[in-house]
Protein backbone atom coordinates (compact mmCIF):
# COMPACT_ATOMS: atom_id res chain seq x y z
CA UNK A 1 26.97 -47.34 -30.45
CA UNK A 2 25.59 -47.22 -26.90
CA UNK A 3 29.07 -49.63 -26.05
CA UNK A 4 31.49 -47.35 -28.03
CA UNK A 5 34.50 -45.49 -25.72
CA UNK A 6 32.94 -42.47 -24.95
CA UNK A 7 36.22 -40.94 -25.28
CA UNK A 8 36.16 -41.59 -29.15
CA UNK A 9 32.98 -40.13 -29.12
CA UNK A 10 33.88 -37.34 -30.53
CA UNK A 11 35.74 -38.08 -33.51
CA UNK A 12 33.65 -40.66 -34.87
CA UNK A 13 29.86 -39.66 -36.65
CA UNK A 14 26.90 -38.82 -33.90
CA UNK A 15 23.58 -41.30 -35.02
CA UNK A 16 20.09 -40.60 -34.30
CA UNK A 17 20.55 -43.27 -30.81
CA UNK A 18 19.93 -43.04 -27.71
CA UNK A 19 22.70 -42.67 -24.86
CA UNK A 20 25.12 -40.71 -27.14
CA UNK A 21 28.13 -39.38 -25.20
CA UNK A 22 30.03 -36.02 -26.79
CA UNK A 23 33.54 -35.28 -25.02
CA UNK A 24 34.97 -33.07 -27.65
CA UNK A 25 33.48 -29.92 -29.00
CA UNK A 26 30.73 -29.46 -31.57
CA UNK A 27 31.26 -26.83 -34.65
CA UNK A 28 28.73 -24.76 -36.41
CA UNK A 29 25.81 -25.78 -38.16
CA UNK A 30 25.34 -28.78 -35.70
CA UNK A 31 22.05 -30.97 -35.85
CA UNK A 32 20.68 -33.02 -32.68
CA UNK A 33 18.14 -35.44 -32.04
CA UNK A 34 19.06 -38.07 -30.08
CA UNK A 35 17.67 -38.93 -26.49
CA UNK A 36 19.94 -38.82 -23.24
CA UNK A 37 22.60 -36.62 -25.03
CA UNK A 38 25.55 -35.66 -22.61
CA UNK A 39 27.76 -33.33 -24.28
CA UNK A 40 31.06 -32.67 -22.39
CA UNK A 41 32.35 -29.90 -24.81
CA UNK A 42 30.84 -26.56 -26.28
CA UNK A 43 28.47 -25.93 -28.91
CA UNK A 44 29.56 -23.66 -31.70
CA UNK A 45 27.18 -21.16 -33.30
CA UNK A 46 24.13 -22.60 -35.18
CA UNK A 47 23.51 -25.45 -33.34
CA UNK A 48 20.23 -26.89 -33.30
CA UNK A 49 19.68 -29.62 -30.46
CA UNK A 50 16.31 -31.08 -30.42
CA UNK A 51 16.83 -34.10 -28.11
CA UNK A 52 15.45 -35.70 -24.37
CA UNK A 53 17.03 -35.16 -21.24
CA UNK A 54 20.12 -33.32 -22.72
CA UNK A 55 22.88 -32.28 -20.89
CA UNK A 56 25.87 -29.90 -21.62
CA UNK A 57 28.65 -29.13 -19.35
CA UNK A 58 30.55 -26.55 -21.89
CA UNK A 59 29.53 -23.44 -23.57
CA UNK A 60 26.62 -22.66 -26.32
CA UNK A 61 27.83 -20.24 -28.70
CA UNK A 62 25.53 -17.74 -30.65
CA UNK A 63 22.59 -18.23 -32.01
CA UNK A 64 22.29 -22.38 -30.58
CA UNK A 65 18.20 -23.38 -30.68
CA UNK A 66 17.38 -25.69 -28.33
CA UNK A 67 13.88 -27.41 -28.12
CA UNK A 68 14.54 -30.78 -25.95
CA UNK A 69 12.76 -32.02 -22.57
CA UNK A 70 14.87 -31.96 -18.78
CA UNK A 71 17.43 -29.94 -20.63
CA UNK A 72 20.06 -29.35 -18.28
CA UNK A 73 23.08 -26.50 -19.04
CA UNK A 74 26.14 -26.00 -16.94
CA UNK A 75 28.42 -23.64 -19.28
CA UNK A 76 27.52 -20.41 -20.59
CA UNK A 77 25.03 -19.04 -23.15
CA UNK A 78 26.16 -17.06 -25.88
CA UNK A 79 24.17 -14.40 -27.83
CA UNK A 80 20.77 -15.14 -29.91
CA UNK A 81 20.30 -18.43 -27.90
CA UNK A 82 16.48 -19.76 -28.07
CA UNK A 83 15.34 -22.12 -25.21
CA UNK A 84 11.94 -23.81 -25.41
CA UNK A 85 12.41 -26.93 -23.44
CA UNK A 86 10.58 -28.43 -20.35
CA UNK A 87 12.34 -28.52 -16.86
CA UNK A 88 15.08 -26.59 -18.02
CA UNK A 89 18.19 -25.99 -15.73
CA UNK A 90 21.04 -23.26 -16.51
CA UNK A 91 24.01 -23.11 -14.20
CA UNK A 92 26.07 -20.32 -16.75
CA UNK A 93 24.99 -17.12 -17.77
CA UNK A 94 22.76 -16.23 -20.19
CA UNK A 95 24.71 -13.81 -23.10
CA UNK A 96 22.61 -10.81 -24.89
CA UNK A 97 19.33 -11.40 -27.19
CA UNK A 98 18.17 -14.87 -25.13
CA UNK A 99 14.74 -15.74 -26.26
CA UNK A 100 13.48 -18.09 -23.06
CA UNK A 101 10.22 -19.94 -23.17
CA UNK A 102 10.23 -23.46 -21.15
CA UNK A 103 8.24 -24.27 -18.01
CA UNK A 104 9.53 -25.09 -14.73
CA UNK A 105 12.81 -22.65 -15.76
CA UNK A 106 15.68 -22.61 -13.14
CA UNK A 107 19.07 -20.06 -13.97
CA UNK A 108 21.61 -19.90 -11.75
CA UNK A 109 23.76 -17.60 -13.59
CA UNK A 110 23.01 -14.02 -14.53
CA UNK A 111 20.86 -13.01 -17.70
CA UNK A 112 22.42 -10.22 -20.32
CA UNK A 113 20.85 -7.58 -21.81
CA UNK A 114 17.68 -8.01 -24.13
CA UNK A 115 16.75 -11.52 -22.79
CA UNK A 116 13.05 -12.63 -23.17
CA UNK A 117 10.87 -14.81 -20.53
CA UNK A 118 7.71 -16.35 -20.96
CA UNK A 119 7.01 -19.49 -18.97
CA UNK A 120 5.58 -20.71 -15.90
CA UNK A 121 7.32 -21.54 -12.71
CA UNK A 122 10.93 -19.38 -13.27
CA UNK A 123 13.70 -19.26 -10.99
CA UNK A 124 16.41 -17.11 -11.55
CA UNK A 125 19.49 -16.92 -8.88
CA UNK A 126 21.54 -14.32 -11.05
CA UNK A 127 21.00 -11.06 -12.23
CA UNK A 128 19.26 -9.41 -14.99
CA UNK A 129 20.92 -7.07 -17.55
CA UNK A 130 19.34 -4.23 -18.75
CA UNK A 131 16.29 -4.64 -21.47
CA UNK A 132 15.00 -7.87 -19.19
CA UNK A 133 11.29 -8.52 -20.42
CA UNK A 134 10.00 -11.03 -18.37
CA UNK A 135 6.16 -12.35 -18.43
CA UNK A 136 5.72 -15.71 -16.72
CA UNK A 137 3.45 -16.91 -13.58
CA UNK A 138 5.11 -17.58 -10.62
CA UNK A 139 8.43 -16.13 -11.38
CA UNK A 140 11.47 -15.95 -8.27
CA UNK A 141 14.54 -13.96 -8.65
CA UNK A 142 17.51 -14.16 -6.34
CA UNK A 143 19.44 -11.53 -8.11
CA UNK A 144 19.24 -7.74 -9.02
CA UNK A 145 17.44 -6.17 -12.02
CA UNK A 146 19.14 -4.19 -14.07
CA UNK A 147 18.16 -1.26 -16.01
CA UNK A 148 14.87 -0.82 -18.26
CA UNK A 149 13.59 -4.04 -16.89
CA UNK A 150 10.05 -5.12 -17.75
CA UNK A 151 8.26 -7.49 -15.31
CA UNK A 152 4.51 -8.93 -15.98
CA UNK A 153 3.94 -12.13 -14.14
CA UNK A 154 2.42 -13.13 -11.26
CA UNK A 155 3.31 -14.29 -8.30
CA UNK A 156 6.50 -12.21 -8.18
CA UNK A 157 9.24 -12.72 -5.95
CA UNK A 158 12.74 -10.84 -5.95
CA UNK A 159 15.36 -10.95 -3.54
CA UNK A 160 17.61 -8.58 -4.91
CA UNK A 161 18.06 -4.85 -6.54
CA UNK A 162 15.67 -2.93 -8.98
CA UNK A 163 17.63 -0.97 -11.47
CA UNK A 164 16.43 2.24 -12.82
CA UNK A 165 13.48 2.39 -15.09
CA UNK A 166 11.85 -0.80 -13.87
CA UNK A 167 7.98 -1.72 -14.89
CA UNK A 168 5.90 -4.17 -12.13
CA UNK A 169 2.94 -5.11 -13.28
CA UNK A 170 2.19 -8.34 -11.91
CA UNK A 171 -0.22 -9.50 -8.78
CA UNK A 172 1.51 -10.70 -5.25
CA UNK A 173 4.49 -9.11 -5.60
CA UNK A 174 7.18 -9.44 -2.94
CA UNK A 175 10.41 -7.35 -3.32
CA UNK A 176 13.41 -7.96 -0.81
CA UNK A 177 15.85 -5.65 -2.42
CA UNK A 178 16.26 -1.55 -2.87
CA UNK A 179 14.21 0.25 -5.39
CA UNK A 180 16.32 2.68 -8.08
CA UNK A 181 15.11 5.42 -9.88
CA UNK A 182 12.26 5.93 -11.76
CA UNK A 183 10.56 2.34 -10.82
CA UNK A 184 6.37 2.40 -12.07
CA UNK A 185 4.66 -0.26 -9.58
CA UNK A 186 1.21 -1.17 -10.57
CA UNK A 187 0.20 -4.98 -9.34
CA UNK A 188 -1.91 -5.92 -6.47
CA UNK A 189 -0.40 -6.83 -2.99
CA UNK A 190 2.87 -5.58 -2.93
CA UNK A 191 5.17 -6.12 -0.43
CA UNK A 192 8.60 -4.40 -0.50
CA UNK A 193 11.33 -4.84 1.74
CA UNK A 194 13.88 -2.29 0.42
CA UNK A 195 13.96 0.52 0.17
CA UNK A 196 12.33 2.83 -2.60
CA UNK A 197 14.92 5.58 -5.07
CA UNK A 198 13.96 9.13 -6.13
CA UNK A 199 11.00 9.51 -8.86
CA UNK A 200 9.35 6.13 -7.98
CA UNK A 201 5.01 5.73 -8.85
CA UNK A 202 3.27 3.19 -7.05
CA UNK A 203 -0.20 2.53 -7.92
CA UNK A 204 -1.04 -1.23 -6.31
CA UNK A 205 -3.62 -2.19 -3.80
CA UNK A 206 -2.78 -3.74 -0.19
CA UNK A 207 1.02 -2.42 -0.68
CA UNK A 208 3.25 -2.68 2.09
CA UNK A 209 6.77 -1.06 2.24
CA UNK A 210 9.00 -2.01 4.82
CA UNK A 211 11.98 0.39 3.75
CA UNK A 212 12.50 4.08 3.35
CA UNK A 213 11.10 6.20 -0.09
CA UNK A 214 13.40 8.52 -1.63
CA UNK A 215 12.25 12.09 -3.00
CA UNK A 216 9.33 12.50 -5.85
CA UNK A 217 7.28 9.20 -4.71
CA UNK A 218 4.03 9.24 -6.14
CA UNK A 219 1.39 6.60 -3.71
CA UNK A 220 -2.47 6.56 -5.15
CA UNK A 221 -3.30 3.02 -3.75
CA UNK A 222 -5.58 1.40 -1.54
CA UNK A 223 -4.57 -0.23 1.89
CA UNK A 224 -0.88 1.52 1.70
CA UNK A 225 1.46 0.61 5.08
CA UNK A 226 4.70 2.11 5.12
CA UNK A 227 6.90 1.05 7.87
CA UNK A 228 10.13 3.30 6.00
CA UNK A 229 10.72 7.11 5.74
CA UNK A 230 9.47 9.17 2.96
CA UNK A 231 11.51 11.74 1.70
CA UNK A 232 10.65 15.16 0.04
CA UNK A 233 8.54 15.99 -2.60
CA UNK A 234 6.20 12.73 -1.26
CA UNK A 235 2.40 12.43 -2.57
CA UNK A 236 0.01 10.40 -0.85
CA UNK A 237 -3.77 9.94 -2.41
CA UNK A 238 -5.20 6.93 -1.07
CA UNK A 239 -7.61 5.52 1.71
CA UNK A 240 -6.28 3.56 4.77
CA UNK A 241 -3.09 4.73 4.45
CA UNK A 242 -0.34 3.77 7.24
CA UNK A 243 3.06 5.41 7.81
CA UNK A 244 5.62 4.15 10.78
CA UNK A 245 8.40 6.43 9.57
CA UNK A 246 8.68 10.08 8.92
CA UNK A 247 7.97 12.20 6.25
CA UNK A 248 10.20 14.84 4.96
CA UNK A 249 9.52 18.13 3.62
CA UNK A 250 7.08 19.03 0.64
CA UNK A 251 4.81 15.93 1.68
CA UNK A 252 1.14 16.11 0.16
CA UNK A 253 -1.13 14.09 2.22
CA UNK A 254 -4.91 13.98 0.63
CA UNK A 255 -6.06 10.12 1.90
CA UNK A 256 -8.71 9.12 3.93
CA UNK A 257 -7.98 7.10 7.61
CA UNK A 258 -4.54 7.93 7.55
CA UNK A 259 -2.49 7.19 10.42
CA UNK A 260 1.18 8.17 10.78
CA UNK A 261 3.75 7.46 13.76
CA UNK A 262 7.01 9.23 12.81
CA UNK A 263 6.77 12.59 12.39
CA UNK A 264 6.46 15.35 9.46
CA UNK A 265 9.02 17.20 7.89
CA UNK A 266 8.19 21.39 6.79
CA UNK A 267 5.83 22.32 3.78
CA UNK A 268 3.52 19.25 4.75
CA UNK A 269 0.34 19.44 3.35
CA UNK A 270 -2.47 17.49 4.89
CA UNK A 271 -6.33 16.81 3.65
CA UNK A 272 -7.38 13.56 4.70
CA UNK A 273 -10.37 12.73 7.15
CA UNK A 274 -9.88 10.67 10.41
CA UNK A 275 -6.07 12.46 10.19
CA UNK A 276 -3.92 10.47 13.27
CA UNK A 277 -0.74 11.64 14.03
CA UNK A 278 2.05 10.48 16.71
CA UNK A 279 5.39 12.24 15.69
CA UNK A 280 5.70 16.29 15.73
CA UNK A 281 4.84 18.37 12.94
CA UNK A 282 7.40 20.74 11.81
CA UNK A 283 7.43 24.11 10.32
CA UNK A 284 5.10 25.40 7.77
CA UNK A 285 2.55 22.38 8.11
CA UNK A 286 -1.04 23.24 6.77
CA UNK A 287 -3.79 21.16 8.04
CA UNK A 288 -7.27 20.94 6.54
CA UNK A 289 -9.18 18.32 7.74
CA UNK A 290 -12.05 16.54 9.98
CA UNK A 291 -11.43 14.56 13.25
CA UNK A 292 -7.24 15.17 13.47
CA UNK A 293 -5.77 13.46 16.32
CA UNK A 294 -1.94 14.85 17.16
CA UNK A 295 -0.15 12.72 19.55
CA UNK A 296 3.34 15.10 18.79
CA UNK A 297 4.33 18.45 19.00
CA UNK A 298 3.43 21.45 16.31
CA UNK A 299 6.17 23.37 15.03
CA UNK A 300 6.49 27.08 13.99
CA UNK A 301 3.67 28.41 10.97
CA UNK A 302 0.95 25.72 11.37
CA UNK A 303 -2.01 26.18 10.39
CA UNK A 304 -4.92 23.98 11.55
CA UNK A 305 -8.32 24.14 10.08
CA UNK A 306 -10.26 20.50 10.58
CA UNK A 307 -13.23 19.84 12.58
CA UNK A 308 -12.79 18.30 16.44
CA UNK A 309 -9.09 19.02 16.14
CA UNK A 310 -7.41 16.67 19.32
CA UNK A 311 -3.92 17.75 20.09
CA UNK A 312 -2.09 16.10 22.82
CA UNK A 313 1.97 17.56 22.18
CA UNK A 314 2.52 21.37 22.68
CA UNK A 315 1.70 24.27 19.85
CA UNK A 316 5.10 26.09 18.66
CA UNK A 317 5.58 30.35 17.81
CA UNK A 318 3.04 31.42 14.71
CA UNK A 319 -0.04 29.05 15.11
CA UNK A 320 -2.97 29.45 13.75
CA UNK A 321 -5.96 27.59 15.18
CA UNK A 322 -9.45 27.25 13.50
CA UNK A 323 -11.21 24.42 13.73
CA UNK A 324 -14.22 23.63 15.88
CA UNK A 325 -14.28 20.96 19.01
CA UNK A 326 -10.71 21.98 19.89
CA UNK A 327 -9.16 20.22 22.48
CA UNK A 328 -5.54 20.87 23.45
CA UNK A 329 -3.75 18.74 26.18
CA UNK A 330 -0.26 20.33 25.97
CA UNK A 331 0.99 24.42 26.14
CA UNK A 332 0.56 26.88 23.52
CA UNK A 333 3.93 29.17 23.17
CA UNK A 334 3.84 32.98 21.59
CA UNK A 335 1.94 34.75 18.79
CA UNK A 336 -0.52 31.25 18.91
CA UNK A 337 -4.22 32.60 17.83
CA UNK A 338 -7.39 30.49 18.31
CA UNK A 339 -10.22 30.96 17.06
CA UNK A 340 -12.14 27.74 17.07
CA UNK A 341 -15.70 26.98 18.90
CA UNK A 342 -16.00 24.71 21.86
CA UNK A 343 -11.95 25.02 22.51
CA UNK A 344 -10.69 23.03 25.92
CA UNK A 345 -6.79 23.31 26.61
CA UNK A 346 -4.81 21.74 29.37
CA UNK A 347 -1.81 23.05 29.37
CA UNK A 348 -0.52 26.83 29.48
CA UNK A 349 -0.46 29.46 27.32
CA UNK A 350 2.63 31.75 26.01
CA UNK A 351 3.08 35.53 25.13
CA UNK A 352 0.53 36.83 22.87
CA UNK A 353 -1.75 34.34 22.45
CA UNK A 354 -4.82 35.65 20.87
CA UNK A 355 -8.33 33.59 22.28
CA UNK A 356 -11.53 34.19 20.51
CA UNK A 357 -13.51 31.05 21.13
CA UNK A 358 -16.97 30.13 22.48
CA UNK A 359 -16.87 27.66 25.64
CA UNK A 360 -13.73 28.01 25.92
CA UNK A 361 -12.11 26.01 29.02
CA UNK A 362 -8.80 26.40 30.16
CA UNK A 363 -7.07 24.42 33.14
CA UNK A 364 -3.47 26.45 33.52
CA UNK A 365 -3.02 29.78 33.74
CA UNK A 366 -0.96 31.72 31.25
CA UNK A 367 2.72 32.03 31.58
């Protein structure tokens, strides 16, 4: 059979043999086993293909099981499609309900909704429909995730979107797309390039975020650098934390060793120890903690309670002052009160400012 026209291939009876060559279509209820099996035309629904270094160039239909070794798929996938091979390559898309479970897994087309992954060594250069569960080690993705996507392995890498409602749960994550809504990050050392939506909880050790996080972002790690903005309604609980960008309004600071270099929206709440700050704080910023550096300026209603307080930008209308080992290096407008011990300012002082100190050095006059 190995010297039969291929091109009556397909109307004569397909044996058990090796180098079997399919140009015409296969119906339903199709069985097999052969090895080297090139098959030109699509598989119909029901097809069970069990054979070694297969190849397909059309379409599998629903509910196709295939269990063979360097399979190799350049059509589509229809629905209810189960995949256990070794070295498996998909150039088509994967339909709705695909169960995947072969090693070494490469897909350049995009998965549907519901599909299933479980092996080692995954590359996917599509995107994910909604309902993606995927759970192997070393897993790559080139395209976005859609909706309700689940992802445990490890070793993650993804180069594209997160949709909303997306679990990470896996260690060494990378992530070169945008957050959506509502994403739950839990591995260890994430990196994230994009840039993170509203309602997003991040709870991994060593992250870094490179891009900008959108309202109601929840950060309790260890080791957190965040070169982005954050916007309102931000909480940050953890030690070490870094921030390049600026934090809006509503932001709830309570780490320890945090350092941030944009600057802070209104209603910012901040309780950390070893505080650093090099943007300018804005209005209603409350401040209650030990050795805070300020390299910016304070806007109107702070109120500063830590302990050896350093403050190198100039103090705004309505400032309270309280700490003790206050040293101020810019001016202090109206209505500022101080009542800190051991308080040294540089610059000058506005109307109505109210000095109650002990030590106190001063090396302008007021204006």
């Amino acid at each position: 059979m190995a010297s039969q026209d291929p091109l009556l291939a397909g109307v004569l009876p397909t044996p058990c043999n090796s180098d079997i060559y399919l140009a015409s279509d296969l119906g339903c209820s199709t069985h097999l086993e052969p090895e080297g099996l090139i098959i030109h035309g699509d598989l119909g629904c029901s097809t069970h293909l069990e054979p070694e270094g297969l190849i397909i160039h059309g379409d599998l239909g629903c509910s196709t099981h295939l269990e063979p070794e360097g399979l190799i798929i350049l059509g589509d996938l229809g629905c209810s499609t189960h995949l256990e091979p070794e070295g498996l390559i998909i150039h088509g898309d994967l339909g709705c309900s695909t169960h995947l479970e072969p090693e070494g897994l490469i897909i350049h087309g995009d998965l549907g909704c519901s599909t299933h992954l479980e092996r080692e060594g995954l590359i996917i250069h599509g995107d994910l429909g909604c309902s993606t569960h995927l759970e192997p080690e070393g897993l790559i993705i080139h395209g976005d995730l859609g909706c309700s996507t689940h992802l445990e392995p490890e070793g993650l890498i993804i180069h594209g979107d997160l949709g909303c409602s997306t679990h990470l749960e896996p260690e060494g994550l990378i992530i070169h797309g945008d957050l959506g809504c509502s994403t739950h990050l839990e591995p260890e050392g994430l990196i994230i390039h994009g840039d993170l939506g509203c309602s997003t909880h991040l709870e991994p050790e060593g992250l870094i975020i490179h891009g900008d996080l959108g309202c109601s972002t929840h950060l309790e790690r260890e080791g957190l650098i965040i070169h982005g903005d954050l916007g309102c309604s931000t909480h940050l609980e953890r030690e070490g934390l870094i921030i390049h960008g600026d934090l809006g309004c509503s932001t709830h600071l309570e780490p320890e060793g945090l350092i941030i270099h944009g600057d802070l929206g209104c209603s910012t709440h901040l309780e950390p120890e070893g505080l650093i700050i090099h943007g300018d704080l804005g209005c209603s910023t409350h401040h209650e903690l030990e050795g805070l550096i300020i390299h910016g300026d304070l806007g109107c209603s702070t109120h500063l309670e830590p302990e050896g307080l350093i403050i190198h930008g100039d103090l705004e209308c309505s400032t309270q002052l309280k700490p003790e080992g206050l040293i101020i290096h810019g001016n202090l407008e109206c209505s500022t009160q101080l009542k800190p011990e051991g308080l040294i300012i540089h610059g000058d002082l506005g109307c109505s400012t109210h000095l109650k100190p002990e030590g106190l050095i001063i090396h302008r006059l007021w204006s």
